[in-house]
Structures are given as C-alpha cells and as structure tokens.
C-alpha atoms as a PDB file:
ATOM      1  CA  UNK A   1       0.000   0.000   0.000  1.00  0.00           C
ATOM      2  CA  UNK A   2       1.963   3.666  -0.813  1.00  0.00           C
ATOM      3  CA  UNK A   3       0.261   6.816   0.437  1.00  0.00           C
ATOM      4  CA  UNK A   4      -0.542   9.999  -1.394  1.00  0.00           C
ATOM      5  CA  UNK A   5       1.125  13.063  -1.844  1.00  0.00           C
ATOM      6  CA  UNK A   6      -0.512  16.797  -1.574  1.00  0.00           C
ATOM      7  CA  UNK A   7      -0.565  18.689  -4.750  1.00  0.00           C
ATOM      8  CA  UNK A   8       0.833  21.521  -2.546  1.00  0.00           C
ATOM      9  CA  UNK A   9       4.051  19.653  -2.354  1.00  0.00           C
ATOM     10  CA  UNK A  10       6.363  20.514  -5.158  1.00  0.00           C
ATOM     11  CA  UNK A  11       8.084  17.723  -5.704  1.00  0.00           C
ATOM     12  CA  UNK A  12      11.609  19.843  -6.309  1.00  0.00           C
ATOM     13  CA  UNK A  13      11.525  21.204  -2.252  1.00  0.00           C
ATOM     14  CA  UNK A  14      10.003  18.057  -0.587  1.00  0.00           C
ATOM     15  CA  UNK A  15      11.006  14.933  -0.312  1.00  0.00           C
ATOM     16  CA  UNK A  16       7.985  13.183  -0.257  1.00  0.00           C
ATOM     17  CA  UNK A  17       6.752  10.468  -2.481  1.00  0.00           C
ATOM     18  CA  UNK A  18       3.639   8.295  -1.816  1.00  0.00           C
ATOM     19  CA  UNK A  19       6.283   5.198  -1.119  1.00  0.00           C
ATOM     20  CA  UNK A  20       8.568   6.970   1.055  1.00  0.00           C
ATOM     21  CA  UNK A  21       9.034  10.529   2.394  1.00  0.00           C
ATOM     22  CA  UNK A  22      11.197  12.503   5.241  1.00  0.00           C
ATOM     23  CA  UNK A  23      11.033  11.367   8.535  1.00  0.00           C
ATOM     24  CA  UNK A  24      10.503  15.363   9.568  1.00  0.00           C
ATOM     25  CA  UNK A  25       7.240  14.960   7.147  1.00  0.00           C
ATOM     26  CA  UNK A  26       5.739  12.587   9.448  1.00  0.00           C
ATOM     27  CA  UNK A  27       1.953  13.354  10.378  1.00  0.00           C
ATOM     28  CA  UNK A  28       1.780  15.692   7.399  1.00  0.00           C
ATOM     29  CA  UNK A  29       1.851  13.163   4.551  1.00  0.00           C
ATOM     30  CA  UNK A  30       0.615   9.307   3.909  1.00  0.00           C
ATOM     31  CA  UNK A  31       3.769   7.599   2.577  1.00  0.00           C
ATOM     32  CA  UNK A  32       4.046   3.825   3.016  1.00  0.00           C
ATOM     33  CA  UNK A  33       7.422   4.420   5.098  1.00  0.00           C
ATOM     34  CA  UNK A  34       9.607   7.504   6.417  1.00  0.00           C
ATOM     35  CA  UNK A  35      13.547   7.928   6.729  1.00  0.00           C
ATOM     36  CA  UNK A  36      15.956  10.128   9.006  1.00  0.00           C
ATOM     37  CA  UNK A  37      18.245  11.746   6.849  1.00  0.00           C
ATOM     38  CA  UNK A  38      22.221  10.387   6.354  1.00  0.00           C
ATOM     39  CA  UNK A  39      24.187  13.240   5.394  1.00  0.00           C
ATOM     40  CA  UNK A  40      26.661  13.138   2.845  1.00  0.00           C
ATOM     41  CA  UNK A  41      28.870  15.746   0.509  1.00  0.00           C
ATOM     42  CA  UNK A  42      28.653  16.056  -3.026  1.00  0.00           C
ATOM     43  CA  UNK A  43      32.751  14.407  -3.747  1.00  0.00           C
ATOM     44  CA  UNK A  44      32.876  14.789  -7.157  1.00  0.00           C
ATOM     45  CA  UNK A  45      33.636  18.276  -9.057  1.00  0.00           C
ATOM     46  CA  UNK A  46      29.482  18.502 -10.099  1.00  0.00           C
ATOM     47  CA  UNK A  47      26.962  16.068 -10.683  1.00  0.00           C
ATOM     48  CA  UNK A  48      23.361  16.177 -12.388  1.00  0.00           C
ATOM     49  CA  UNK A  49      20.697  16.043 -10.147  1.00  0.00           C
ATOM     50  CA  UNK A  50      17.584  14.690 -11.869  1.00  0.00           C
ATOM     51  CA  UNK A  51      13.769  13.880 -11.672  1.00  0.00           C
ATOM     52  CA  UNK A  52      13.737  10.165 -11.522  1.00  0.00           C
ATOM     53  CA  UNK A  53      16.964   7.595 -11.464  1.00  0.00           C
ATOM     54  CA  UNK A  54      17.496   7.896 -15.010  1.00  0.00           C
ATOM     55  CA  UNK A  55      20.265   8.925 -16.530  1.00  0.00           C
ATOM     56  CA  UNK A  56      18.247   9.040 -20.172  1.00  0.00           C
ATOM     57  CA  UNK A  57      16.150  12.278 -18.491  1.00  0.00           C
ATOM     58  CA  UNK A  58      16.658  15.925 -18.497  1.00  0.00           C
ATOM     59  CA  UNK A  59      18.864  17.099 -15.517  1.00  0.00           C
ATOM     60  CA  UNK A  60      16.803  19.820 -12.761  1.00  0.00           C
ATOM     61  CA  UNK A  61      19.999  21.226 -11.735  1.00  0.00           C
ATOM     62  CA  UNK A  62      23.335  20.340 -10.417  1.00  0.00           C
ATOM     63  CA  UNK A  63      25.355  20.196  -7.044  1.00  0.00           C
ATOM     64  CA  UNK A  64      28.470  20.967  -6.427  1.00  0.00           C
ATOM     65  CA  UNK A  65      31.728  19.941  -4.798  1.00  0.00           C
ATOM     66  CA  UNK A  66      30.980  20.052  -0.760  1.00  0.00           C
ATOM     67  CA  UNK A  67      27.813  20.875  -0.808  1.00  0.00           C
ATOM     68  CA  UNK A  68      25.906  18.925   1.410  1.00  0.00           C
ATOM     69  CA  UNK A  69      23.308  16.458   0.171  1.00  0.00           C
ATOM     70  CA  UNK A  70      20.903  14.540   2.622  1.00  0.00           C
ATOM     71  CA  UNK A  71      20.208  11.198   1.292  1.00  0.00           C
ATOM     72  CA  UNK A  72      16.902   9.503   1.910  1.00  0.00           C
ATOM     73  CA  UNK A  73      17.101   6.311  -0.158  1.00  0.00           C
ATOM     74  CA  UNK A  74      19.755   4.475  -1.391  1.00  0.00           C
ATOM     75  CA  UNK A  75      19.043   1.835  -4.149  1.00  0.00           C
ATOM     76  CA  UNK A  76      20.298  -1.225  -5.485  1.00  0.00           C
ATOM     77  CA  UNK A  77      20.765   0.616  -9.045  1.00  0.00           C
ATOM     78  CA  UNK A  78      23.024   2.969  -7.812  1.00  0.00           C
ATOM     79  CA  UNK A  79      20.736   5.963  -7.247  1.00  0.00           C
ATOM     80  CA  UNK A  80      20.557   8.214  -4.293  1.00  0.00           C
ATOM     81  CA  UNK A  81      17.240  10.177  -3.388  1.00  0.00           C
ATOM     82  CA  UNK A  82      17.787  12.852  -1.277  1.00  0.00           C
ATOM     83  CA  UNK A  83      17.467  17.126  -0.603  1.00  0.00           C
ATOM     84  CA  UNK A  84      20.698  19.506  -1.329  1.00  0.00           C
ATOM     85  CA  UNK A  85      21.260  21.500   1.626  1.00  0.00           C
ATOM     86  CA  UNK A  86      22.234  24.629  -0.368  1.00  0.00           C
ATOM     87  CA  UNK A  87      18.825  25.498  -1.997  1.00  0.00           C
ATOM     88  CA  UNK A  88      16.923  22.617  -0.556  1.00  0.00           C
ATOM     89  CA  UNK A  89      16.384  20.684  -4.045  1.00  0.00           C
ATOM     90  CA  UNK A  90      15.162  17.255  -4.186  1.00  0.00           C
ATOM     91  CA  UNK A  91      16.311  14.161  -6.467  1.00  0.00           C
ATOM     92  CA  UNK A  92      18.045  11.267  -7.546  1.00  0.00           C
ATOM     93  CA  UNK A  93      22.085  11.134  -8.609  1.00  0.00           C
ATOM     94  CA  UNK A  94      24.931   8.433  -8.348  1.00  0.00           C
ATOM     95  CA  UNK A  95      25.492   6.809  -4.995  1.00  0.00           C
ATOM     96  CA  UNK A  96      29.165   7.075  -6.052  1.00  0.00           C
ATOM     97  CA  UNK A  97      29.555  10.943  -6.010  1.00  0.00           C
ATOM     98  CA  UNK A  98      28.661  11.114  -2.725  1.00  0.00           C
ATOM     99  CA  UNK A  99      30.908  11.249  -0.041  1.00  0.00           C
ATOM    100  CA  UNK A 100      31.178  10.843   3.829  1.00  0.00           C
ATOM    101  CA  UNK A 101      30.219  14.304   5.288  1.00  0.00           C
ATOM    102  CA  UNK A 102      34.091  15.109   6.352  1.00  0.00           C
ATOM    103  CA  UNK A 103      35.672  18.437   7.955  1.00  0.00           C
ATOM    104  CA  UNK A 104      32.609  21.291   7.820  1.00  0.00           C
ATOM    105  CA  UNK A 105      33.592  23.262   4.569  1.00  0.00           C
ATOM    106  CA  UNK A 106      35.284  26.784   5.404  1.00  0.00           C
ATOM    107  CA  UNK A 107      35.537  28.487   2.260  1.00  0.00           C
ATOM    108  CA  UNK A 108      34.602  28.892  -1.616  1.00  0.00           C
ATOM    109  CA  UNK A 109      35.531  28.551  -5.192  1.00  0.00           C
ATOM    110  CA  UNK A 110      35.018  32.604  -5.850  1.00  0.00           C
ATOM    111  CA  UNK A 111      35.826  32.523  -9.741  1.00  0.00           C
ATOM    112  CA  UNK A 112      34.796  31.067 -12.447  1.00  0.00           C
ATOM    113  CA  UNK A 113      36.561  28.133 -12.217  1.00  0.00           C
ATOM    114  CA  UNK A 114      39.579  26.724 -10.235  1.00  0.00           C
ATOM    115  CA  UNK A 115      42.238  23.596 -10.512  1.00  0.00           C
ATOM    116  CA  UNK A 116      42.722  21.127  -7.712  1.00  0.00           C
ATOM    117  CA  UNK A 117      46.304  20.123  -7.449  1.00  0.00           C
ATOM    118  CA  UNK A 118      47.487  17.230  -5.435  1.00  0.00           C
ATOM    119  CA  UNK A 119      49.336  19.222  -3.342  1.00  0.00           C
ATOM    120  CA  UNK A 120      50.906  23.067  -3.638  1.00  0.00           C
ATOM    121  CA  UNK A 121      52.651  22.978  -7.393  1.00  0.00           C
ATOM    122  CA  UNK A 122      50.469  24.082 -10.186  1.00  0.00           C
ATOM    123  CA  UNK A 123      52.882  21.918 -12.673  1.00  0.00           C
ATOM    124  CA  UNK A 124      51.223  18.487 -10.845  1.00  0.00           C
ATOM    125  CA  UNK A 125      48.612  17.090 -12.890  1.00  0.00           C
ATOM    126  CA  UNK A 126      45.166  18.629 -11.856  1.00  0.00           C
ATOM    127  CA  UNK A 127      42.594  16.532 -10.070  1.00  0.00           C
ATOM    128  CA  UNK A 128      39.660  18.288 -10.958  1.00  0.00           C
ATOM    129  CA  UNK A 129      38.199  21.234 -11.511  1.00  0.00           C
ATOM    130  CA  UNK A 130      36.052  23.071  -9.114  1.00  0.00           C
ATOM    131  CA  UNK A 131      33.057  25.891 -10.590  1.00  0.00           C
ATOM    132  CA  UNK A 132      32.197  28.941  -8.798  1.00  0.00           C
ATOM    133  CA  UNK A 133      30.523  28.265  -5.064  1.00  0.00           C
ATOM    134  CA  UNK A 134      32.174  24.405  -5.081  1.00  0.00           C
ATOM    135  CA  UNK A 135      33.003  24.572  -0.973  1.00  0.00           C
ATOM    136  CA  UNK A 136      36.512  23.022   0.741  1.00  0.00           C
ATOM    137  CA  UNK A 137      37.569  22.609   4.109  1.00  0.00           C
ATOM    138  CA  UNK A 138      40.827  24.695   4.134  1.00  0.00           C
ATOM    139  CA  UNK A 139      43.201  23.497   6.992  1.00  0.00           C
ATOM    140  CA  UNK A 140      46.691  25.327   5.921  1.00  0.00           C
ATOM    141  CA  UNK A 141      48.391  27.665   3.815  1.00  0.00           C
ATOM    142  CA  UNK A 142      51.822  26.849   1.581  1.00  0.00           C
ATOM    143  CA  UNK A 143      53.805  29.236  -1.291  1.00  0.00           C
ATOM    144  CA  UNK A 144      55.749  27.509  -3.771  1.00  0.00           C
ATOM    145  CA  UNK A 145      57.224  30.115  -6.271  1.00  0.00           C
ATOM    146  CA  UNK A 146      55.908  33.498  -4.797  1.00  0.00           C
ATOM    147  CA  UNK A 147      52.078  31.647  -5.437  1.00  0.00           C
ATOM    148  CA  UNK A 148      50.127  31.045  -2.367  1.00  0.00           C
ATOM    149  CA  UNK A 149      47.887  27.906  -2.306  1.00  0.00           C
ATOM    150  CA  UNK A 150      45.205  26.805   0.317  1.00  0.00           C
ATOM    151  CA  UNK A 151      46.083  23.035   1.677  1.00  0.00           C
ATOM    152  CA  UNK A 152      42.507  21.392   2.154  1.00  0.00           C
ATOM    153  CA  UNK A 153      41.599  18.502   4.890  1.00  0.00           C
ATOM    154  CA  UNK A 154      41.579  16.003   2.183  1.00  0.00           C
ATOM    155  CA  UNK A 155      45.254  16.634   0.714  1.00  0.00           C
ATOM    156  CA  UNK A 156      44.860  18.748  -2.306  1.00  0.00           C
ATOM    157  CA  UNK A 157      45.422  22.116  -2.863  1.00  0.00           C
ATOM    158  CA  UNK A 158      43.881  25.344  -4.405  1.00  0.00           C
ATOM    159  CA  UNK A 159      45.045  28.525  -5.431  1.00  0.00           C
ATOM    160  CA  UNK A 160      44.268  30.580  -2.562  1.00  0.00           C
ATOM    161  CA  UNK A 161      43.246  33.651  -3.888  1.00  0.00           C
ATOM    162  CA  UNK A 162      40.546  31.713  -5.740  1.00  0.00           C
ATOM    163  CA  UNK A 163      38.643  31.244  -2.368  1.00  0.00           C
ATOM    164  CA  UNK A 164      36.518  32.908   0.335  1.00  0.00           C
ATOM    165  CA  UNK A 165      35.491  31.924   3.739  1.00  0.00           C
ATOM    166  CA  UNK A 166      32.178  31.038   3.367  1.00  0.00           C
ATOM    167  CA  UNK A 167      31.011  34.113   5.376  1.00  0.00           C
ATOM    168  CA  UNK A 168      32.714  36.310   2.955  1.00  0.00           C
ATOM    169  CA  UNK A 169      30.499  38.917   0.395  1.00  0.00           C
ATOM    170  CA  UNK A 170      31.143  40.325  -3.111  1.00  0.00           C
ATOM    171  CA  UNK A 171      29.832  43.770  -2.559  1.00  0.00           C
ATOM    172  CA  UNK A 172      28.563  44.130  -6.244  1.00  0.00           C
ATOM    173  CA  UNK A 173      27.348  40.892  -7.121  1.00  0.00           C
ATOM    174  CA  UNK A 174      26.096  41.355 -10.774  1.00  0.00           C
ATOM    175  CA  UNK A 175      29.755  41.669 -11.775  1.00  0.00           C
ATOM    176  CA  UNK A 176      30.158  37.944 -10.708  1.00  0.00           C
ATOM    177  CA  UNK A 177      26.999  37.293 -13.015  1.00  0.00           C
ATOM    178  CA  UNK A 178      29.133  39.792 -15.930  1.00  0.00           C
ATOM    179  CA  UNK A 179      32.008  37.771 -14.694  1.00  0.00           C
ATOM    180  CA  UNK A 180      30.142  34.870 -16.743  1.00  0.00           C
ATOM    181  CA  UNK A 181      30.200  36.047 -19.779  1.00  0.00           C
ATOM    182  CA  UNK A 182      30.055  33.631 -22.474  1.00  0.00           C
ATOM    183  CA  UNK A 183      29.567  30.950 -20.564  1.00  0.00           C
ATOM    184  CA  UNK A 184      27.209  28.199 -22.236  1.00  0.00           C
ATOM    185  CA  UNK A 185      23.876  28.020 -22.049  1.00  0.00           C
ATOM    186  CA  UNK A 186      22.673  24.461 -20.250  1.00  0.00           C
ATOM    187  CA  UNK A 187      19.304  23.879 -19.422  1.00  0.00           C
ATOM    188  CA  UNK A 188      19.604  22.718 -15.391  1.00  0.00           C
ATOM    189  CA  UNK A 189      23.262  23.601 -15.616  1.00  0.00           C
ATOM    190  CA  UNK A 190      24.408  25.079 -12.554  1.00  0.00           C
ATOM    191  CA  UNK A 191      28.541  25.278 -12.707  1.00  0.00           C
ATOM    192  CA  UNK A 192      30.261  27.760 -14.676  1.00  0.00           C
ATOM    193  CA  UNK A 193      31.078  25.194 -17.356  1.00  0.00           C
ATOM    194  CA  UNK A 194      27.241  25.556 -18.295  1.00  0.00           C
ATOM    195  CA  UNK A 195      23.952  27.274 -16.325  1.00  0.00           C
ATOM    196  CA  UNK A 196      20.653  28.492 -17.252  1.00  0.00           C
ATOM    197  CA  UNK A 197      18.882  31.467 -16.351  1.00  0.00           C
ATOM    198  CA  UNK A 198      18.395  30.720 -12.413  1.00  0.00           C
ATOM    199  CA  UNK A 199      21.358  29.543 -12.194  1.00  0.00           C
ATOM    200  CA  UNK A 200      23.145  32.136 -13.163  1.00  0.00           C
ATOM    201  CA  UNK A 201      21.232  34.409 -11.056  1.00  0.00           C
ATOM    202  CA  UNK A 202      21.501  32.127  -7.877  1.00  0.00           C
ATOM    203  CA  UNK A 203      25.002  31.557  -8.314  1.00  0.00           C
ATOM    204  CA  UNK A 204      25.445  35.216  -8.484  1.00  0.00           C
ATOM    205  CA  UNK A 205      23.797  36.269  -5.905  1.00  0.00           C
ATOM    206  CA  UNK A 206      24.962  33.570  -3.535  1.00  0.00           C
ATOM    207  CA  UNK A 207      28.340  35.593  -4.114  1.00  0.00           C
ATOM    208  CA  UNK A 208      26.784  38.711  -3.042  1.00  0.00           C
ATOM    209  CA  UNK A 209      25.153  36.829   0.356  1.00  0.00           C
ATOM    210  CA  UNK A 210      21.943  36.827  -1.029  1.00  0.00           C
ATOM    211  CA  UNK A 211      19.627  33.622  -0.868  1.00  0.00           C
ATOM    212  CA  UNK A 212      18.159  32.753  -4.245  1.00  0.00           C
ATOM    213  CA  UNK A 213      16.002  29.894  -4.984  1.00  0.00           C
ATOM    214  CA  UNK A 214      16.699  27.790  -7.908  1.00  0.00           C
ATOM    215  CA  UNK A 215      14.428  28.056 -10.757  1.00  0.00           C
ATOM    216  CA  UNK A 216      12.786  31.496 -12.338  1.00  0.00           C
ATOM    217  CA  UNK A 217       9.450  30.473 -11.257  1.00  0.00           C
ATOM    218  CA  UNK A 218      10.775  30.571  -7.575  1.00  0.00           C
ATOM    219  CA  UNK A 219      12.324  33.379  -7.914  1.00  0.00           C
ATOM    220  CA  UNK A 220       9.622  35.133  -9.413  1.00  0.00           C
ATOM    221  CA  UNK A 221       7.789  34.296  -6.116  1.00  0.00           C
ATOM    222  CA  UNK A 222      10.420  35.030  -3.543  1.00  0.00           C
ATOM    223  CA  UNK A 223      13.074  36.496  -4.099  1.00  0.00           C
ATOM    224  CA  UNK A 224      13.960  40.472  -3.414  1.00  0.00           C
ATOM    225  CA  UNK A 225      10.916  42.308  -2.933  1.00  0.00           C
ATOM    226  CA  UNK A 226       8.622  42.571  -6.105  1.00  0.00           C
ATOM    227  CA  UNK A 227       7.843  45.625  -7.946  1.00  0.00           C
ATOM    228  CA  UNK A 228       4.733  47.042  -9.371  1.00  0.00           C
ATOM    229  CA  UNK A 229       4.524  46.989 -13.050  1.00  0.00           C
ATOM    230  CA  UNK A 230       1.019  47.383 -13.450  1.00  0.00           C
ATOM    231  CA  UNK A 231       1.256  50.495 -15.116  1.00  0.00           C
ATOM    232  CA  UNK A 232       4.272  49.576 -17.491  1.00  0.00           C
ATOM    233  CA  UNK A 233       8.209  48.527 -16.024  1.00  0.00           C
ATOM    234  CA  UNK A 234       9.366  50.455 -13.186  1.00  0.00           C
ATOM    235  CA  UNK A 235      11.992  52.889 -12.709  1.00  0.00           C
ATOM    236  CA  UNK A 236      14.955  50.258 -13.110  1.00  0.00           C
ATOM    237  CA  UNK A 237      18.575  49.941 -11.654  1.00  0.00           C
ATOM    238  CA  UNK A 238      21.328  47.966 -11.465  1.00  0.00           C
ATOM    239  CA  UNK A 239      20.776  43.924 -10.203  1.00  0.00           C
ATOM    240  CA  UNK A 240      16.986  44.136 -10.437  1.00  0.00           C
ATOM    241  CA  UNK A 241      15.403  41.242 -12.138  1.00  0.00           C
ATOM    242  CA  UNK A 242      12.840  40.361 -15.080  1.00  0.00           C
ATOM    243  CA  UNK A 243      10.541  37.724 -15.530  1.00  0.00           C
ATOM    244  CA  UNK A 244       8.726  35.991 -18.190  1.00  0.00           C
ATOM    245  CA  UNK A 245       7.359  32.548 -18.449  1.00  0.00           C
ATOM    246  CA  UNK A 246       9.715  30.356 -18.178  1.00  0.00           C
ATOM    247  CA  UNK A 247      12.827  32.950 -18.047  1.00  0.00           C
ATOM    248  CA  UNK A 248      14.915  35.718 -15.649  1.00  0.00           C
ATOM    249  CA  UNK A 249      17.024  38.214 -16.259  1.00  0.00           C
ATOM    250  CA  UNK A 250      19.563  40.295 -14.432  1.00  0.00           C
ATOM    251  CA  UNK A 251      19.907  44.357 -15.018  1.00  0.00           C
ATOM    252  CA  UNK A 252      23.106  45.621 -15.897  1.00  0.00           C
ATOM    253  CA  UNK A 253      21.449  49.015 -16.058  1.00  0.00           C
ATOM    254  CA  UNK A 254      17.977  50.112 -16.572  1.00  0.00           C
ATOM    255  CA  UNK A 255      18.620  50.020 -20.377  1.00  0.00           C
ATOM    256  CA  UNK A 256      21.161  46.589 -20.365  1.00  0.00           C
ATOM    257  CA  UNK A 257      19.493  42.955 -19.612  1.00  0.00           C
ATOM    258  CA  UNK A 258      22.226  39.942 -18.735  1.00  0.00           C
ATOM    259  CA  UNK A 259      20.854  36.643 -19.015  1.00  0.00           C
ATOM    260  CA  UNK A 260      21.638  33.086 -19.789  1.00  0.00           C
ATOM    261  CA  UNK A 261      19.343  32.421 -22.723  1.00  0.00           C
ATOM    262  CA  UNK A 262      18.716  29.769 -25.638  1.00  0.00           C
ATOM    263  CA  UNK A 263      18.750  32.302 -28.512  1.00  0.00           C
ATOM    264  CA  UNK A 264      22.423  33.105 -28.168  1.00  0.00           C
ATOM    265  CA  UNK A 265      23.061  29.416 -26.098  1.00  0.00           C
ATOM    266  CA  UNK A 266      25.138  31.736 -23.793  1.00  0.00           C
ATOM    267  CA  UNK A 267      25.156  34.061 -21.114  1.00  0.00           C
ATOM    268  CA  UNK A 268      25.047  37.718 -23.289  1.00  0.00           C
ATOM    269  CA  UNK A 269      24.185  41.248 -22.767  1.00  0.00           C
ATOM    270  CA  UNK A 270      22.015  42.685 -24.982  1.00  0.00           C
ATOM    271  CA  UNK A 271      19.663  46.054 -24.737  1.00  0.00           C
ATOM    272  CA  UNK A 272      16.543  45.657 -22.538  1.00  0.00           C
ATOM    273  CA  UNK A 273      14.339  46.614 -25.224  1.00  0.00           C
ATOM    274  CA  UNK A 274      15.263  44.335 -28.178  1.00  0.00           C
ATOM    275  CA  UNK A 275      15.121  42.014 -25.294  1.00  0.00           C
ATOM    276  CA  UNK A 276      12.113  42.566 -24.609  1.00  0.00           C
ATOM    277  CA  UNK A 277      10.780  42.682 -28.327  1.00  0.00           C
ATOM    278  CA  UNK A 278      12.268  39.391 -29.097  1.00  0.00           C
ATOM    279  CA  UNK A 279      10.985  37.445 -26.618  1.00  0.00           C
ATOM    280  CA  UNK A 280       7.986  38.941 -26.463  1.00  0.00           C
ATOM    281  CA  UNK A 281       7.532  36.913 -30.197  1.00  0.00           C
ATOM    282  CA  UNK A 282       8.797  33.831 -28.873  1.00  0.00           C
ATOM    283  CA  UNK A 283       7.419  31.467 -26.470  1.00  0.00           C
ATOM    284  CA  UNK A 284       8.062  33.285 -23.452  1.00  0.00           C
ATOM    285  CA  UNK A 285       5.894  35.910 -24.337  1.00  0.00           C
ATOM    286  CA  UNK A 286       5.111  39.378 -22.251  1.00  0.00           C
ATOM    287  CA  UNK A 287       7.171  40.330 -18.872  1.00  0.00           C
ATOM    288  CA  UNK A 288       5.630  38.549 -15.941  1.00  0.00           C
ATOM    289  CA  UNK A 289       7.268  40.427 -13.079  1.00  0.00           C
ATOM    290  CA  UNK A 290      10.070  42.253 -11.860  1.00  0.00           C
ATOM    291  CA  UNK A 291      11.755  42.085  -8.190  1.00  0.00           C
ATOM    292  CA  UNK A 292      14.505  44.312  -6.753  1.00  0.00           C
ATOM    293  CA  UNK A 293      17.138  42.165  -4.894  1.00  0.00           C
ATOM    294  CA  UNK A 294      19.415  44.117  -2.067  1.00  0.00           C
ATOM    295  CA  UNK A 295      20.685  46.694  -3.961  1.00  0.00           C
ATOM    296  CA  UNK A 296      24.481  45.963  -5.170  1.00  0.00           C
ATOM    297  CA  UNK A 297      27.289  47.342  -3.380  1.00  0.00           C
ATOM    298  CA  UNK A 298      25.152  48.049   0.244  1.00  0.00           C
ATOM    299  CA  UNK A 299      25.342  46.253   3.832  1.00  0.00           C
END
C-alpha cells in the first residue's frame, strides 16, 4: 500500500513520495514508510541532479563539490534520493559521487573556475576542476614560487586567492553574473562550465550573500521584494530582475538585460528593449514580473 502526496508539495523542495518521504514529514503526509536523513557531501567536481533515477532524463539542476546532500534512499541501481542542503532541491544522482560528510567546509571557489592540485605545485597534474561556489575545508596555507595555495583537509590544494570563507560577500554581485560572460547556455546547468537562467542568477547572488532559490518560477515568487509593473516597467537599476514565463534576467542598467538564454546558447548582454521585443515573439511571451534584490554594493 503507498500513500498519497498533496498537490501543494512541489516535488523539487520536498522529499515526499507516496512510497517513502522525510522522517521530519511525518503526520503531514501518507507515505508507506519515512527515513531520518544520512548526510553526505557532493565528492565529485558537479553532478546532475535529476527527476527520476534515469540517466536518459533531463537534468533539474546540479550540485556541487561540498555541498551537502541529505540522502533519503539508497538503491540497489546505484541511485541516491535525497534534498541539497544549499537550496533545498530534491532528487536522484549516483550513490558514487557522494561522499562521507568530512571536515565542515570553510571556504569557496570565488571565480569562475579553479584547478585542484594534489598538493601546492600548479605543474602536478590537476585533479579536478572546481566551478564557482564548489566549498573546501581549508586546513593550511603553503607558497611555492611566490604563489600562495590553500592546503585542504583532504590533501589537495587550491590557489588561494581563488577562495573565500564562506562568510565572505562580493559587494557588487552582478559583476560575478558579468564575470560569466560567455559561458554556455545548459538547461539545469548550474557550474560555470554551463547554467541556465536561475542559475546564473543564484550563483550570483549567492556571491553577493543573497539567498536565491533555484528556478525562475521561484524566484519570481520570492526572491527580493517585487515591484509594481502594473502600469508599465518600473523605474529600473542595477541587479533588479525580469521575468517571463519560463525565463529571468539580471539588469546591468535600466537600459542593459544579462541573461543566460537559448537564442544566443550563452550568457550575453544585450539592450533591454530588443530584449524585450524578441521574446515577447517567442514562447516566453510578455514580462511577468520584476523584483529588486538588495541593492548591489550596500550592507
């Protein structure tokens, strides 16, 4: 016998399933059986976190190195099903890119993209490489040829101006999303290798200390502080974000939209109006909303 699940659930923030859900959802759900959560880290660079344990579907979105993942299920295929701490999404990926939960992380990948080195020598053979907001436990410091790398608790080593602590804040952080550039456009791609339109913005923001839920149509619902466009688009500035069906993107300016998009397959710039025109003709149609994240630079 399974149980039912509420409409109200989305099935991306709650780990509920008719056959199993979360132990903490307990009273508040049927499910034919409930499960504590075993925490684990994400120990491979990035890995595709999907709707079902298939690896033939369309990815949601992706985790990254250190991030924590809560596993619920482990199955005889080789799946996981289980919540990412970060933004709280739920699905299935590999059983074997998980890893025991280890030292708490201390800092962050802060650019683009940075090498793992077995130790501190950037002529070693990489190990990996780590996007934007990947977290590391750093437990030392060593300089080989003027260059100073972090040591982390499991060996390797990192270019230590390529991290933050975790605490730390990018006062402007729309030039971490113009920091992207050219990056390619991947629908659920969340690293710096690929992203789509929320991520971009989450990973952003994330920089900036901002908490950003993962897809557009969350966003569109809570994040910032909505504005009134009623009457026709606001008075815009800098970081603000538009909405359509389906899409966000990030202000440079009140004239200047930054998005990842799949006309150009790319995170561009282009101006806000011939935005606007063009995908007003296209599927996504008229702008849905616009919300005003903390504004960049302040406290």
């Amino acid at each position: 016998m399974t149980g039912t699940v509420p409409p109200s659930l989305d099935r991306r923030l709650h780990p509920v399933r008719p056959d199993l859900a979360a132990a903490r959802y307990r009273g508040a759900v049927q499910a034919s059986a409930f499960a504590e959560p075993v925490e684990k880290r994400i120990a491979v660079d990035s890995v595709a976190l999907r709707p079902a344990p298939d690896a033939a579907r369309s990815i949601d979105t992706e985790a990254l190195s250190g991030e924590r993942f809560d596993v619920y299920e482990t199955r005889a295929d080789g799946w996981a099903w289980g919540q990412l701490a970060t933004d709280g999404y739920v699905g299935y990926l590999p059983v074997d890119a998980l890893g025991d939960p280890g030292p708490v992380p201390t800092h962050r990948v802060c650019v683009p993209r940075s090498y793992r080195y077995p130790g501190p020598e950037l002529k070693s053979p990489s190990l990996g490489l780590l996007s934007l907001g990947a977290r590391v436990s750093v437990v030392g410091m060593a300089t080989t040829r003027g260059l100073d790398y972090a040591l982390l608790a499991d060996g390797s080593a990192l270019v230590a101006r390529h991290l933050l602590p975790l605490g730390g804040i990018v006062p402007d952080w729309v030039t971490v999303a113009e920091g992207l550039l050219g990056t390619p456009y991947l629908w659920g791609g969340r690293t710096t290798l690929g992203l789509d339109c929320s991520a971009l913005v989450q990973i952003a923001a994330a920089e900036g200390g901002l908490v950003v839920p993962r897809d557009s149509d969350m966003q569109e619902r809570e994040a910032g502080t909505e504005l009134d466009i009623s009457a026709g688009l606001p008075e815009l500035r800098r970081g603000d974000l538009l909405f359509w069906k389906g899409h966000v993107g990030i202000l440079r300016d009140a004239e200047t939209l930054l998005h990842a998009n799949g006309f150009t397959m790319s995170v561009a710039s282009e101006p806000l109006a011939t935005a606007i025109a063009r995908i007003a003709s296209s599927e996504w149609g008229a702008v849905t909303a616009c919300r005003r994240l903390a504004r960049p630079g302040s406290a």
